[in-house]
N, C-alpha and C. Protein backbone atom coordinates (compact mmCIF):
# COMPACT_ATOMS: atom_id res chain seq x y z
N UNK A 1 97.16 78.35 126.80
CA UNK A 1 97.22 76.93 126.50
C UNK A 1 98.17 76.72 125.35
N UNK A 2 98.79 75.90 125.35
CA UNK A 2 100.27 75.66 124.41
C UNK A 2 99.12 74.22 123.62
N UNK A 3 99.36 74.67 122.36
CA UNK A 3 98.85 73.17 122.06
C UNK A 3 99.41 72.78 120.95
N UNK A 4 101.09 73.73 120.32
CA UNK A 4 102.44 72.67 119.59
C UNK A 4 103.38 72.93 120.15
N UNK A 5 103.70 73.24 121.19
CA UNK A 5 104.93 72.83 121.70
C UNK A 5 105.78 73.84 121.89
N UNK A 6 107.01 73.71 121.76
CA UNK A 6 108.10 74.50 121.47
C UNK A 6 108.98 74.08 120.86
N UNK A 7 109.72 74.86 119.62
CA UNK A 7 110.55 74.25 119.17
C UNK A 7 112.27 75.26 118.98
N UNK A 8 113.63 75.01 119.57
CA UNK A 8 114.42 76.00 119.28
C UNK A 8 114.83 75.70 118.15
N UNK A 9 115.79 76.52 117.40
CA UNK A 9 116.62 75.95 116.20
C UNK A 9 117.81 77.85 116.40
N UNK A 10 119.21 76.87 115.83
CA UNK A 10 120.25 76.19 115.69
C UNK A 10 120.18 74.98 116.66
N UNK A 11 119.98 76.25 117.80
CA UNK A 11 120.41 75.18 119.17
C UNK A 11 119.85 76.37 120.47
N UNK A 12 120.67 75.94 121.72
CA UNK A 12 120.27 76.71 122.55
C UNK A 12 121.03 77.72 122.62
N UNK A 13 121.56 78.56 122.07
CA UNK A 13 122.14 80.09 122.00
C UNK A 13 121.32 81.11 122.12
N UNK A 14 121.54 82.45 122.43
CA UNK A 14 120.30 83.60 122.17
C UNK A 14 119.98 84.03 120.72
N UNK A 15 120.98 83.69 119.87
CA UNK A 15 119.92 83.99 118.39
C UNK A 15 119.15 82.62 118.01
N UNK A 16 119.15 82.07 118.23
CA UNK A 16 117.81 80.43 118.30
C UNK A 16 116.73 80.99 118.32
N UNK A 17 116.45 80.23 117.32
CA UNK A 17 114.82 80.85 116.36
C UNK A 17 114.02 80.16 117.87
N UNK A 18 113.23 80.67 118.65
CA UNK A 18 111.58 79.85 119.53
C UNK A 18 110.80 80.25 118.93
N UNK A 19 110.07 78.72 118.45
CA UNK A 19 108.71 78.88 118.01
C UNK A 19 107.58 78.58 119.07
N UNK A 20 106.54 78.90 119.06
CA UNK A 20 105.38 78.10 120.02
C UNK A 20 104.27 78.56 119.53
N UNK A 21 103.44 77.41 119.32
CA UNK A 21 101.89 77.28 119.11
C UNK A 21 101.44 77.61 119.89
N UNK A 22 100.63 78.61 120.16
CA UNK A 22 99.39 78.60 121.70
C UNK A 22 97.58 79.40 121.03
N UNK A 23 96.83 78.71 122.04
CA UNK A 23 95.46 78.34 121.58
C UNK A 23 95.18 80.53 121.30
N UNK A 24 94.72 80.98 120.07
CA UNK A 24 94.09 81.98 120.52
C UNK A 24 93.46 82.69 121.03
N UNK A 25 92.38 81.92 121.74
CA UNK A 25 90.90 82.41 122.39
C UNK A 25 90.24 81.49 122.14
N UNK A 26 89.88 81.31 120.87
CA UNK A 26 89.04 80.86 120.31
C UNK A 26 89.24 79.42 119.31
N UNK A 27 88.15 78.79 118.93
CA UNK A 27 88.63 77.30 118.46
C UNK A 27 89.35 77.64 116.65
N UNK A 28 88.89 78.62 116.03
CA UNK A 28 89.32 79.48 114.69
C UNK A 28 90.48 79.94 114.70
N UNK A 29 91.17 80.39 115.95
CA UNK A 29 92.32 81.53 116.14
C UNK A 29 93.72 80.76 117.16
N UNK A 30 94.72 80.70 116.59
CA UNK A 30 96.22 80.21 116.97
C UNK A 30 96.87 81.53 116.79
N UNK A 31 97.74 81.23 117.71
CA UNK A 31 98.90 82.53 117.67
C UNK A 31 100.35 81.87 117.75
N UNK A 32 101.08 82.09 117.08
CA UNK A 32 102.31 81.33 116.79
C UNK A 32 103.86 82.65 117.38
N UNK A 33 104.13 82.92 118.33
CA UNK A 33 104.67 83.44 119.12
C UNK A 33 106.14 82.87 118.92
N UNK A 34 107.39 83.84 118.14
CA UNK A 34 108.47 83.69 117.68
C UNK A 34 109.30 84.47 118.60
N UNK A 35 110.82 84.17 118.67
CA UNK A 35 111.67 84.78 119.42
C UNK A 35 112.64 84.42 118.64
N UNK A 36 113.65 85.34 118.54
CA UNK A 36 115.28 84.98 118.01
C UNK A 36 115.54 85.30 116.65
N UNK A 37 116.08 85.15 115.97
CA UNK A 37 116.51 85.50 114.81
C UNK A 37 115.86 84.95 113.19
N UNK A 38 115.29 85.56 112.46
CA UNK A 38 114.84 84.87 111.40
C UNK A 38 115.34 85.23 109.74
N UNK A 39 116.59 84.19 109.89
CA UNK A 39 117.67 84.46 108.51
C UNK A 39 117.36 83.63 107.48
N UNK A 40 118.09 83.09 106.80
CA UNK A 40 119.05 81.84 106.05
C UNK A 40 118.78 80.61 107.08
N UNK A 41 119.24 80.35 107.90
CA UNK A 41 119.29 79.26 108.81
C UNK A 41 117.72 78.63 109.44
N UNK A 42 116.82 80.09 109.61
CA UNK A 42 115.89 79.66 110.33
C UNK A 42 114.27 80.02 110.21
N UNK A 43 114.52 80.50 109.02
CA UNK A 43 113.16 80.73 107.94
C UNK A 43 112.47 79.59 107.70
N UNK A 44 113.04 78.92 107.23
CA UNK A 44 112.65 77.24 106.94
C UNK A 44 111.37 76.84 107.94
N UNK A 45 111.88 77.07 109.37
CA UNK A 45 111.61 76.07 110.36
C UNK A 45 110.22 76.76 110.61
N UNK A 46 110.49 78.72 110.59
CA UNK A 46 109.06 79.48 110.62
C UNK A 46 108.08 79.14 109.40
N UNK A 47 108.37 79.01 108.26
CA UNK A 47 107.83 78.34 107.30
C UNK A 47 106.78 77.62 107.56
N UNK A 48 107.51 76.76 108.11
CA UNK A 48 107.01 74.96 108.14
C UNK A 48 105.80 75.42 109.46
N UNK A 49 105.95 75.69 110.30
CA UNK A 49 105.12 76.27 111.55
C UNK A 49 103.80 76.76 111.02
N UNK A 50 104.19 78.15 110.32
CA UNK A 50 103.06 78.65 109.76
C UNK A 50 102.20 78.06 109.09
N UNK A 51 102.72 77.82 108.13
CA UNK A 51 102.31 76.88 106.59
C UNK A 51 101.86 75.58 107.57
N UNK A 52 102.17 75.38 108.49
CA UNK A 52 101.54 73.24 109.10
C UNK A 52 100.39 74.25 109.98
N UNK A 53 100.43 75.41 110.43
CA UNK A 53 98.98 75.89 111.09
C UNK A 53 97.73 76.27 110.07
N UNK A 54 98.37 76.74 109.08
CA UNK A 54 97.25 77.15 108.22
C UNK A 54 96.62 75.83 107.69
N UNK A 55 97.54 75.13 107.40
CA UNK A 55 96.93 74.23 106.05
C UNK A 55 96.49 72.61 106.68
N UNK A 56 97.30 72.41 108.01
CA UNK A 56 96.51 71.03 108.66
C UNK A 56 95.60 71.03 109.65
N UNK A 57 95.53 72.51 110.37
CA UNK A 57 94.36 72.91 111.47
C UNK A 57 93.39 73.58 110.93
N UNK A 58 93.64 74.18 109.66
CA UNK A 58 92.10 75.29 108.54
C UNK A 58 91.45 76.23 110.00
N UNK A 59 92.94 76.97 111.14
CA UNK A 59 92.15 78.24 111.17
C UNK A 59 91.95 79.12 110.99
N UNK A 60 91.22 80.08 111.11
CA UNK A 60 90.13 80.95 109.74
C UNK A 60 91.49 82.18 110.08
N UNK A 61 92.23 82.37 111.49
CA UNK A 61 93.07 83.41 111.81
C UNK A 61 94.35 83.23 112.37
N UNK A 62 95.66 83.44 111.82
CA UNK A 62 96.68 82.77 112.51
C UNK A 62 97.48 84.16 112.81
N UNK A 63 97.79 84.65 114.15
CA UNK A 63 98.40 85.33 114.80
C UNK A 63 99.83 85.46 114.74
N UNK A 64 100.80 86.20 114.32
CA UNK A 64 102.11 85.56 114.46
C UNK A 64 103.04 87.01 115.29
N UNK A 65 103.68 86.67 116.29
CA UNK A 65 103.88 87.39 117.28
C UNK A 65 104.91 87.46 117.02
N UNK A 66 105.43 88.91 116.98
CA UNK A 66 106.77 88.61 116.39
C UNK A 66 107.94 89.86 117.28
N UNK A 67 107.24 89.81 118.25
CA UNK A 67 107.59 90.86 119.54
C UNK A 67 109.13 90.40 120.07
N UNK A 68 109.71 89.23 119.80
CA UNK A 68 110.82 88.73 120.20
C UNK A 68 111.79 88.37 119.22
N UNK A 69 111.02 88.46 118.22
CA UNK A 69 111.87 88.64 116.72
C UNK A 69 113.10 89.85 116.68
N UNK A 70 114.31 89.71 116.82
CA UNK A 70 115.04 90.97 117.17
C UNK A 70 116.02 90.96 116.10
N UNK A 71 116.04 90.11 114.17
CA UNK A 71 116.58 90.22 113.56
C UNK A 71 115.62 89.20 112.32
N UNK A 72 115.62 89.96 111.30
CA UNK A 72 114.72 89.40 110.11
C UNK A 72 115.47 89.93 109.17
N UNK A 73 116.02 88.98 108.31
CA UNK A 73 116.66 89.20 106.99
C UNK A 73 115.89 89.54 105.84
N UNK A 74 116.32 89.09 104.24
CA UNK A 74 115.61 88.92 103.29
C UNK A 74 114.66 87.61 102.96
N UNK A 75 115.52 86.67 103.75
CA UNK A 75 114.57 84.93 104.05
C UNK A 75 113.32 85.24 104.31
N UNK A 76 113.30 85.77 105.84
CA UNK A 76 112.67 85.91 106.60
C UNK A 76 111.26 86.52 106.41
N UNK A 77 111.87 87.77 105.46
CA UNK A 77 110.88 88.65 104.80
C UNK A 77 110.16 87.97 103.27
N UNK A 78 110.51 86.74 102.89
CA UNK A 78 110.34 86.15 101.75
C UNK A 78 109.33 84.74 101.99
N UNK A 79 109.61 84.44 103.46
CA UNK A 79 109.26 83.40 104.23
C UNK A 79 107.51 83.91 104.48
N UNK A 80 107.46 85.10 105.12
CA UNK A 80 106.29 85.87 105.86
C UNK A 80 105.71 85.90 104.24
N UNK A 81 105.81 86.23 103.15
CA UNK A 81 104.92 86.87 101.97
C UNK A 81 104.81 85.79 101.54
N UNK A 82 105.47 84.42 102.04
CA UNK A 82 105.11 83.33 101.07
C UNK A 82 103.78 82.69 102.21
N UNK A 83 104.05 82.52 103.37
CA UNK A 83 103.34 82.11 104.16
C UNK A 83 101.81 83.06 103.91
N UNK A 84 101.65 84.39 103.98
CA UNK A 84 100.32 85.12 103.63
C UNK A 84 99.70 84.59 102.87
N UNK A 85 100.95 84.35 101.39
CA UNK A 85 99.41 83.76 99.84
C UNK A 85 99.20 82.60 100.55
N UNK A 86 99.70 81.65 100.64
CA UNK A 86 99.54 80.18 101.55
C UNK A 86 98.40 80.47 102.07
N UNK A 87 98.41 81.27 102.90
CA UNK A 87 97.33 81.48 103.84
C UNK A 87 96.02 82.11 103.52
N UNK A 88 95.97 83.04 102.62
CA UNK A 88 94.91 83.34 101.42
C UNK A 88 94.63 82.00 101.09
N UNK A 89 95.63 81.44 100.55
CA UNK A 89 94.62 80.08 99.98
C UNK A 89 93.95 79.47 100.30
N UNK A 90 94.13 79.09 101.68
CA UNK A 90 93.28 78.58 102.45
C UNK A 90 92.16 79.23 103.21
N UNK A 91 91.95 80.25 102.68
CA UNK A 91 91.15 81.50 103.27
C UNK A 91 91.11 82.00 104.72
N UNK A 92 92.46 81.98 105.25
CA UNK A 92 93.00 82.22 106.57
C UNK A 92 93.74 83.70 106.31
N UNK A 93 93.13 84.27 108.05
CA UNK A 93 93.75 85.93 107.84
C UNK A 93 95.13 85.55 108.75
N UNK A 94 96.04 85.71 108.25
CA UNK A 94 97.18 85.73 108.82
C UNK A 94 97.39 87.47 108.90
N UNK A 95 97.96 87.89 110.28
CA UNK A 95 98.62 89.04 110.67
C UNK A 95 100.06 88.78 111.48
N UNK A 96 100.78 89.78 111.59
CA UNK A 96 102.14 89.96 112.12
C UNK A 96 101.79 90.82 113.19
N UNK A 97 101.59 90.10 114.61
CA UNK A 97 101.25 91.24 115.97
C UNK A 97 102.63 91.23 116.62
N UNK A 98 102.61 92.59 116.82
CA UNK A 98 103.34 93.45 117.57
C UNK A 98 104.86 93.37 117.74
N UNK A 99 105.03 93.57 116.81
CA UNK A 99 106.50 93.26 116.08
C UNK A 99 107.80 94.16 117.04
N UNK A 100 108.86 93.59 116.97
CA UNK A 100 109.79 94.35 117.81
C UNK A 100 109.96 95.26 116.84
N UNK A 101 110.61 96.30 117.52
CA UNK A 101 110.64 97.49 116.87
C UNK A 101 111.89 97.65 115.41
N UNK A 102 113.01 96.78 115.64
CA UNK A 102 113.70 96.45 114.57
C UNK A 102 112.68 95.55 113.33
N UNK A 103 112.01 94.72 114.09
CA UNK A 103 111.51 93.89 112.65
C UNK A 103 110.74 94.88 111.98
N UNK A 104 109.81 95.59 112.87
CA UNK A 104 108.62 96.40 112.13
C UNK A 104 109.46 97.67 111.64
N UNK A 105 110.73 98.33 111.66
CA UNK A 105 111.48 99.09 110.83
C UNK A 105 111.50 98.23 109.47
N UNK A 106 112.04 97.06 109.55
CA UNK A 106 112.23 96.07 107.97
C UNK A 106 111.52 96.42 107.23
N UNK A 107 109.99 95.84 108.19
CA UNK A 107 108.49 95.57 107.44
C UNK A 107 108.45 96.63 106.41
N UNK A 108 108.57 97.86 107.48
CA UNK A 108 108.15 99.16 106.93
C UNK A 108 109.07 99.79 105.70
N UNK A 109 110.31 99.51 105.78
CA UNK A 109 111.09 99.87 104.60
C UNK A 109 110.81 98.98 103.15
N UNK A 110 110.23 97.26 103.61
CA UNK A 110 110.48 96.71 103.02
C UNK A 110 108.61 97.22 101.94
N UNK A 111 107.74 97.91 102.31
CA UNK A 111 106.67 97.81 102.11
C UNK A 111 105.48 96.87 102.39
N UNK A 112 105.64 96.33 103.32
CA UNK A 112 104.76 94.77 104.02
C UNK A 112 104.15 95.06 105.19
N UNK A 113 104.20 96.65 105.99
CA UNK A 113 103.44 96.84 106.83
C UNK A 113 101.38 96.07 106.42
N UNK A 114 101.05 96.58 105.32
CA UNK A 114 99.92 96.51 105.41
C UNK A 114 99.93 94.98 104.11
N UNK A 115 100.57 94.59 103.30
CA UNK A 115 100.09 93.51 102.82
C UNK A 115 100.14 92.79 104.02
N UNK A 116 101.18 92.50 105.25
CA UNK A 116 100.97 91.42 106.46
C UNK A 116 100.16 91.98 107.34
N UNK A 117 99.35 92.41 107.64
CA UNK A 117 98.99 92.91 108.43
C UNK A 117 98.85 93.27 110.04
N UNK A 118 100.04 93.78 109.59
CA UNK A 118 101.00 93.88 111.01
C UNK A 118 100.34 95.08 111.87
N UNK A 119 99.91 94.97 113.29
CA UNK A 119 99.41 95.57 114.14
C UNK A 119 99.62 95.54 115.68
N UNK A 120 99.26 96.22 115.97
CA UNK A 120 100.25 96.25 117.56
C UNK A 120 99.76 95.96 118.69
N UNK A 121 99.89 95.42 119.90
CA UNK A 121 99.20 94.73 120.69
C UNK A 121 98.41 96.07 121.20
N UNK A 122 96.82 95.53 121.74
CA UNK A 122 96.04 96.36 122.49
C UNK A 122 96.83 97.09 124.00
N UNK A 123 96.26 98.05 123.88
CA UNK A 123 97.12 99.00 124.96
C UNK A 123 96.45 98.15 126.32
N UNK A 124 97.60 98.30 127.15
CA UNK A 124 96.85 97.71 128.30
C UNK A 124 96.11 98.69 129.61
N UNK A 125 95.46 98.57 129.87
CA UNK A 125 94.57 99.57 130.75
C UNK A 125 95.13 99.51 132.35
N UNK A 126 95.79 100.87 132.85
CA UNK A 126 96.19 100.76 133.99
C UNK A 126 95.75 101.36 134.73
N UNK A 127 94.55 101.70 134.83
CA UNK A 127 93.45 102.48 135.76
C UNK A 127 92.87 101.32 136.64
């Protein structure tokens, strides 16, 4: 269930930040599901996403999918640690699921594997 939308930014090119709101499971839990590039240009817009889920919906867990994320700068990485305390404040567990494998190299150099609590999607069962 989509319940904010979608939003691109620059424009429609393949580094265009997609954002989308969709319901977690549960009435507590949103997952905010990113694609495209997150620099200078388009931190802002993830910002504003995060930070408007935590702080005008108060749920207790905000998901942020970052599996299509295929470039994260220093913004980007400044954007995510600002959005966490944000999200502490409001006593919301924000995590970083299942990160493409370039972002979660960043994470990991940058030391933010475990302050974001970045974790990887459940294995899927093919039996």
């Amino acid at each position: 269930m989509n319940i904010g939308g979608r939003a691109s930014f620059p424009g429609e090119d393949q580094d265009a930040l997609t954002i989308e709101l969709r319901d977690g499971g549960d009435p507590e839990t949103t997952r905010i599901i990113v694609s495209g590039e997150v620099d200078a240009d388009t931190a802002g817009q993830l910002q504003n996403s995060i930070v408007g889920a935590v702080s005008s919906h108060r749920y207790a867990r905000v998901e942020v999918d970052f599996h299509g994320v295929t470039f994260l700068d220093s913004n980007g990485i400044r954007t995510l640690v600002l959005c966490q305390t944000r999200a502490r404040q409001f006593g919301c567990r924000l995590s970083v699921v299942d990160p493409h494998p370039f972002t979660r190299q960043v994470l990991r150099i940058s030391g933010l594997l475990d302050y974001l609590a970045v974790t990887e999607p459940a294995p899927v069962n093919t039996a």
